[in-house]
PDB file of N, CA and C in Angstrom:
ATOM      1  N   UNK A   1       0.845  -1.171   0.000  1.00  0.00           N
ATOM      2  CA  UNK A   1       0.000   0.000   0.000  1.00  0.00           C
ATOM      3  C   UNK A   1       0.896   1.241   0.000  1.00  0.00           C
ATOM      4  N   UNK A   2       0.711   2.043  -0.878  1.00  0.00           N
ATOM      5  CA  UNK A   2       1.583   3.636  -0.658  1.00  0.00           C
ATOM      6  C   UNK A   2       0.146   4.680  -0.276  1.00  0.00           C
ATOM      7  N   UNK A   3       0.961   5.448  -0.027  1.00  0.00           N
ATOM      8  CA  UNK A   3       0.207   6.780   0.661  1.00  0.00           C
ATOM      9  C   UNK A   3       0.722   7.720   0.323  1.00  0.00           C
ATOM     10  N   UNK A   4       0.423   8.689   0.038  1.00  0.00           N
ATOM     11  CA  UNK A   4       0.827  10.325  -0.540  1.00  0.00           C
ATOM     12  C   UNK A   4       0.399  11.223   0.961  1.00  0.00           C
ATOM     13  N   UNK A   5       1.053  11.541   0.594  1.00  0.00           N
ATOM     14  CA  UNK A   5       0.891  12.918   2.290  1.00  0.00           C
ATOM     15  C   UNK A   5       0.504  14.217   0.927  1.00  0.00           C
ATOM     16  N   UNK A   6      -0.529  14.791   1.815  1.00  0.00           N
ATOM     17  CA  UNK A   6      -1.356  15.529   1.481  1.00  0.00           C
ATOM     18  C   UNK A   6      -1.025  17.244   1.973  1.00  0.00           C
ATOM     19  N   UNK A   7      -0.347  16.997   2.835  1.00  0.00           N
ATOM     20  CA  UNK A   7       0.628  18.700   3.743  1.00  0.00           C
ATOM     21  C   UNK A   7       1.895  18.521   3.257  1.00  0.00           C
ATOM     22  N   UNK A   8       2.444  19.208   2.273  1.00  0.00           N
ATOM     23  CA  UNK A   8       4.004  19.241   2.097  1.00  0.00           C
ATOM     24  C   UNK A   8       4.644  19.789   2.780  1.00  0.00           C
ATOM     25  N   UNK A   9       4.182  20.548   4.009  1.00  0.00           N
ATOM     26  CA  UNK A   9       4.288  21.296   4.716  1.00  0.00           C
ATOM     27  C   UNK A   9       5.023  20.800   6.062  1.00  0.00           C
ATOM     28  N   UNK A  10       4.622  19.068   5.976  1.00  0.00           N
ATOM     29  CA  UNK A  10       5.559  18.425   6.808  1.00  0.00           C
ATOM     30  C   UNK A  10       6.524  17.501   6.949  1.00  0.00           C
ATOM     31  N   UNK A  11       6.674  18.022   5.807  1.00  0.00           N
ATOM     32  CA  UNK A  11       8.249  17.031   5.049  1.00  0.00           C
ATOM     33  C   UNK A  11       9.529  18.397   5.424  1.00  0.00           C
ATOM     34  N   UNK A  12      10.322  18.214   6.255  1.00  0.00           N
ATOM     35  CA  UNK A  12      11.224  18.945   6.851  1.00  0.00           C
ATOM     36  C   UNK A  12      12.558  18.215   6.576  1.00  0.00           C
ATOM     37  N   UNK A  13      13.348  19.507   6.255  1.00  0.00           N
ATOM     38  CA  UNK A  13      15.129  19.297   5.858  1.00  0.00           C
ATOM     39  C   UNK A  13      16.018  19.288   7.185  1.00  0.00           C
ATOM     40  N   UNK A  14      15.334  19.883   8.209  1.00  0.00           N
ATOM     41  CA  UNK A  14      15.868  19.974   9.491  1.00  0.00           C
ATOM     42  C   UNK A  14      15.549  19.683  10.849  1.00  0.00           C
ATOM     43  N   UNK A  15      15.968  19.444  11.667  1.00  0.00           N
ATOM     44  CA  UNK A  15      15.602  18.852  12.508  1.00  0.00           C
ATOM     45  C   UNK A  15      15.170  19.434  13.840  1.00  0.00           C
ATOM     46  N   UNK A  16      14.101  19.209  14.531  1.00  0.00           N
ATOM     47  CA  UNK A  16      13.446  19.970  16.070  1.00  0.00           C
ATOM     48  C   UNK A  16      14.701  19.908  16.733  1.00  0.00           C
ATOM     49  N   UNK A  17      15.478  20.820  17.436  1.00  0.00           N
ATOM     50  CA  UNK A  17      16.528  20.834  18.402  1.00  0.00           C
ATOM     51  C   UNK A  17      15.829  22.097  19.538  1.00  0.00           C
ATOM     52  N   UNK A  18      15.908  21.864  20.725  1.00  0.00           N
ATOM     53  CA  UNK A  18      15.736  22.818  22.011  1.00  0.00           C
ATOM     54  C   UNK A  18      14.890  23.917  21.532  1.00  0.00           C
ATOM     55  N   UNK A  19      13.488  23.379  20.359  1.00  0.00           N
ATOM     56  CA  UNK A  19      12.554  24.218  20.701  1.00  0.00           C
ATOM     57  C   UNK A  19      12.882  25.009  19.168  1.00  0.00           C
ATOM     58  N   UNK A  20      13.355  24.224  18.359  1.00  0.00           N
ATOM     59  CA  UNK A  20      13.400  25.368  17.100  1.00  0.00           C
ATOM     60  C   UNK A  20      14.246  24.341  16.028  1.00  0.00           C
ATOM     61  N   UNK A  21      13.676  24.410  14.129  1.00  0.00           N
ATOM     62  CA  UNK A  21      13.878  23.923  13.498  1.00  0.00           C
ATOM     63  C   UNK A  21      15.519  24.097  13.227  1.00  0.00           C
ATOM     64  N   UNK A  22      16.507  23.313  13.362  1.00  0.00           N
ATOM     65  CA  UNK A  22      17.980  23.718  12.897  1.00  0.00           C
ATOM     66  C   UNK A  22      18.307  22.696  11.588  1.00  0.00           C
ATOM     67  N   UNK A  23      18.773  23.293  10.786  1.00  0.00           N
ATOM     68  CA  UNK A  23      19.777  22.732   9.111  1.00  0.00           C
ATOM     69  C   UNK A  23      20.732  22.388  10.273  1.00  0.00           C
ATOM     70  N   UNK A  24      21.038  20.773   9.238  1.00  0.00           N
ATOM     71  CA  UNK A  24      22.681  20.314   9.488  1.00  0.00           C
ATOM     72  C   UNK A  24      23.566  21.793   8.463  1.00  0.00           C
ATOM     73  N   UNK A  25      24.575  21.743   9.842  1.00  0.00           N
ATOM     74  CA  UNK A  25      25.809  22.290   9.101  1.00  0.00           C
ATOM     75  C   UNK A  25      26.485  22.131   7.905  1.00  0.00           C
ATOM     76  N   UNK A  26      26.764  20.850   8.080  1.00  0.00           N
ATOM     77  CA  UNK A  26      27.231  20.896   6.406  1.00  0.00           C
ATOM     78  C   UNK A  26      26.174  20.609   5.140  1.00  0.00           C
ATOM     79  N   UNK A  27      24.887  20.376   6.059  1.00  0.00           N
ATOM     80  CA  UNK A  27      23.556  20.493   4.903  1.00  0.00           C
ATOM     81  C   UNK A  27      24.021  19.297   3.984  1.00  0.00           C
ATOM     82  N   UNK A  28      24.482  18.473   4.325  1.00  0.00           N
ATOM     83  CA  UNK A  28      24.688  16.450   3.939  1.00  0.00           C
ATOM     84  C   UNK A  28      23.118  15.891   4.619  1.00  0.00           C
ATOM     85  N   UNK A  29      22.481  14.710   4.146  1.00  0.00           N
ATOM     86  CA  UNK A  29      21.567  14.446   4.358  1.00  0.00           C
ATOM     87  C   UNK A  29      22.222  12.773   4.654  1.00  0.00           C
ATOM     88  N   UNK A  30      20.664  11.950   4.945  1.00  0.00           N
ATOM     89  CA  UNK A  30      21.324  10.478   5.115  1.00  0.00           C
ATOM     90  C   UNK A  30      19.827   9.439   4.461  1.00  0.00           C
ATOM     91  N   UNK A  31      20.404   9.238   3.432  1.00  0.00           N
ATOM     92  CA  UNK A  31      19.043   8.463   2.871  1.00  0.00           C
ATOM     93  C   UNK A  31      18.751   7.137   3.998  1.00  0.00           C
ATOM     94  N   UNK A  32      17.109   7.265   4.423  1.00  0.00           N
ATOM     95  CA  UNK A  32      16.303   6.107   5.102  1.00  0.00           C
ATOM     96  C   UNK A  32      15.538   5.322   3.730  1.00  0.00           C
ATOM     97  N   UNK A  33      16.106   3.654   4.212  1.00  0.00           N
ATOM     98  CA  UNK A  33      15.899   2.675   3.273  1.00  0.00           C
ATOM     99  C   UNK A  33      14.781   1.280   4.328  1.00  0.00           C
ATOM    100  N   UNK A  34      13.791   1.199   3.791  1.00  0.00           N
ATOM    101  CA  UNK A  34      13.116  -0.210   4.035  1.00  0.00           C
ATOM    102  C   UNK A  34      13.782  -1.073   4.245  1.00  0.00           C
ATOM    103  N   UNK A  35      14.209  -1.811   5.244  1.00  0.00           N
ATOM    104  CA  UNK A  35      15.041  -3.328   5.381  1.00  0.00           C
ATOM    105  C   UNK A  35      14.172  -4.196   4.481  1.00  0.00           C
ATOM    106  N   UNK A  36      12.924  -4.050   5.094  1.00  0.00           N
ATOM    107  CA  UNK A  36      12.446  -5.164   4.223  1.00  0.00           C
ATOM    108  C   UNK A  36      12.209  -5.251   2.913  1.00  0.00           C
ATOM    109  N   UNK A  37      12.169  -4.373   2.581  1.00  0.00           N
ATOM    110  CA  UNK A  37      12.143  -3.842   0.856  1.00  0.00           C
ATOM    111  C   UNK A  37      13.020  -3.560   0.097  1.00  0.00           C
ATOM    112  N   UNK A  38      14.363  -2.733   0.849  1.00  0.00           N
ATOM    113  CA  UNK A  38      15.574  -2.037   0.242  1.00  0.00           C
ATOM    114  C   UNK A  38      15.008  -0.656  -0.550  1.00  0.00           C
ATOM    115  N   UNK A  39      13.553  -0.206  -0.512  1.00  0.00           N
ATOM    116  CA  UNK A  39      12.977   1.104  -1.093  1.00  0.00           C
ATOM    117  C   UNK A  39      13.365   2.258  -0.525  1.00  0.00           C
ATOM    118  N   UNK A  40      13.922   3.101  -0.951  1.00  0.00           N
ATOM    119  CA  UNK A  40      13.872   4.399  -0.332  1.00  0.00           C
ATOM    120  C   UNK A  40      13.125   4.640   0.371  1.00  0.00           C
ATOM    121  N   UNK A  41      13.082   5.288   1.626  1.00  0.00           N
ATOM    122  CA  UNK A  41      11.738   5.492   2.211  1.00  0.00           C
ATOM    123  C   UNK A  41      11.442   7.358   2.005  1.00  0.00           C
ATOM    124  N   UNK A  42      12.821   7.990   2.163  1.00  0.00           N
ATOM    125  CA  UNK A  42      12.817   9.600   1.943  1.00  0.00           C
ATOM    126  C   UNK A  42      14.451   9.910   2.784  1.00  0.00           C
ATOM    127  N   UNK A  43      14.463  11.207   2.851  1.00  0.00           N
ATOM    128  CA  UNK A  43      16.323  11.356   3.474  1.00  0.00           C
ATOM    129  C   UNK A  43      15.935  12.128   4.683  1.00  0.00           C
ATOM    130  N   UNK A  44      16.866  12.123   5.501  1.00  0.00           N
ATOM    131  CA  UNK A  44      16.911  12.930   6.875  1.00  0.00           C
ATOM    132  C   UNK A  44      18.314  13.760   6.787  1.00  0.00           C
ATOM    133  N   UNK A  45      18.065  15.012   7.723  1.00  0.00           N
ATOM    134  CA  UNK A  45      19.180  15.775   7.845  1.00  0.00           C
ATOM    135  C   UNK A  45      20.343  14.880   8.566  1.00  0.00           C
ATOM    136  N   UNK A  46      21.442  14.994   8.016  1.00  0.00           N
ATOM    137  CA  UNK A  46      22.959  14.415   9.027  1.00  0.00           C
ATOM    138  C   UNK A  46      23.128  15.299   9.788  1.00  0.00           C
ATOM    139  N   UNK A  47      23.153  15.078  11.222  1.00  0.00           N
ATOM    140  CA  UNK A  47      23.598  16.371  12.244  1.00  0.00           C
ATOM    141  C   UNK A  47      25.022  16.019  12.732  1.00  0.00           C
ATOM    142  N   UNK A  48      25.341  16.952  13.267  1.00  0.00           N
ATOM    143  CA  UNK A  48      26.643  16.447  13.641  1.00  0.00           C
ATOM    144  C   UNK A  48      26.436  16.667  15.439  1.00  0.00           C
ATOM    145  N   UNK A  49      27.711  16.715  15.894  1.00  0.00           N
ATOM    146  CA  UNK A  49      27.679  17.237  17.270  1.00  0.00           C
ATOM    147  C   UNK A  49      27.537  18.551  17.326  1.00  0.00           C
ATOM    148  N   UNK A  50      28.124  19.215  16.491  1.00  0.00           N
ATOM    149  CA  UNK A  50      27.651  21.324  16.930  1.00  0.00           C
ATOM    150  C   UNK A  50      26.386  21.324  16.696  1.00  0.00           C
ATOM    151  N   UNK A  51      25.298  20.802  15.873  1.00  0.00           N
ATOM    152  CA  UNK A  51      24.039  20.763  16.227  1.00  0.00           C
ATOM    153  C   UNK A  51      23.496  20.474  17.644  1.00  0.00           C
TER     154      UNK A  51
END
């Protein structure tokens, strides 16, 4: 079954930190993959520690 999200509004490049949206620093991402599938699922920000 797929699903389409209907708010693009909550597909975010950055991540909730202490109350406020922060970009990774070097703005590198980290693709999330289905084990069971091997499908892309979508990418997440890479944070580092200065985040």
């Amino acid at each position: 079954m797929t699903l389409a999200l209907k708010d693009p509004s909550l597909l975010r490049s950055s991540c909730y930190i202490d109350g406020e949206w922060v970009a990774a620093d070097a703005g590198a991402t980290i693709t999330v993959t289905n084990p069971a599938t091997g499908e892309t699922v979508g990418t997440v920000p890479k944070m580092g520690q200065a985040e």
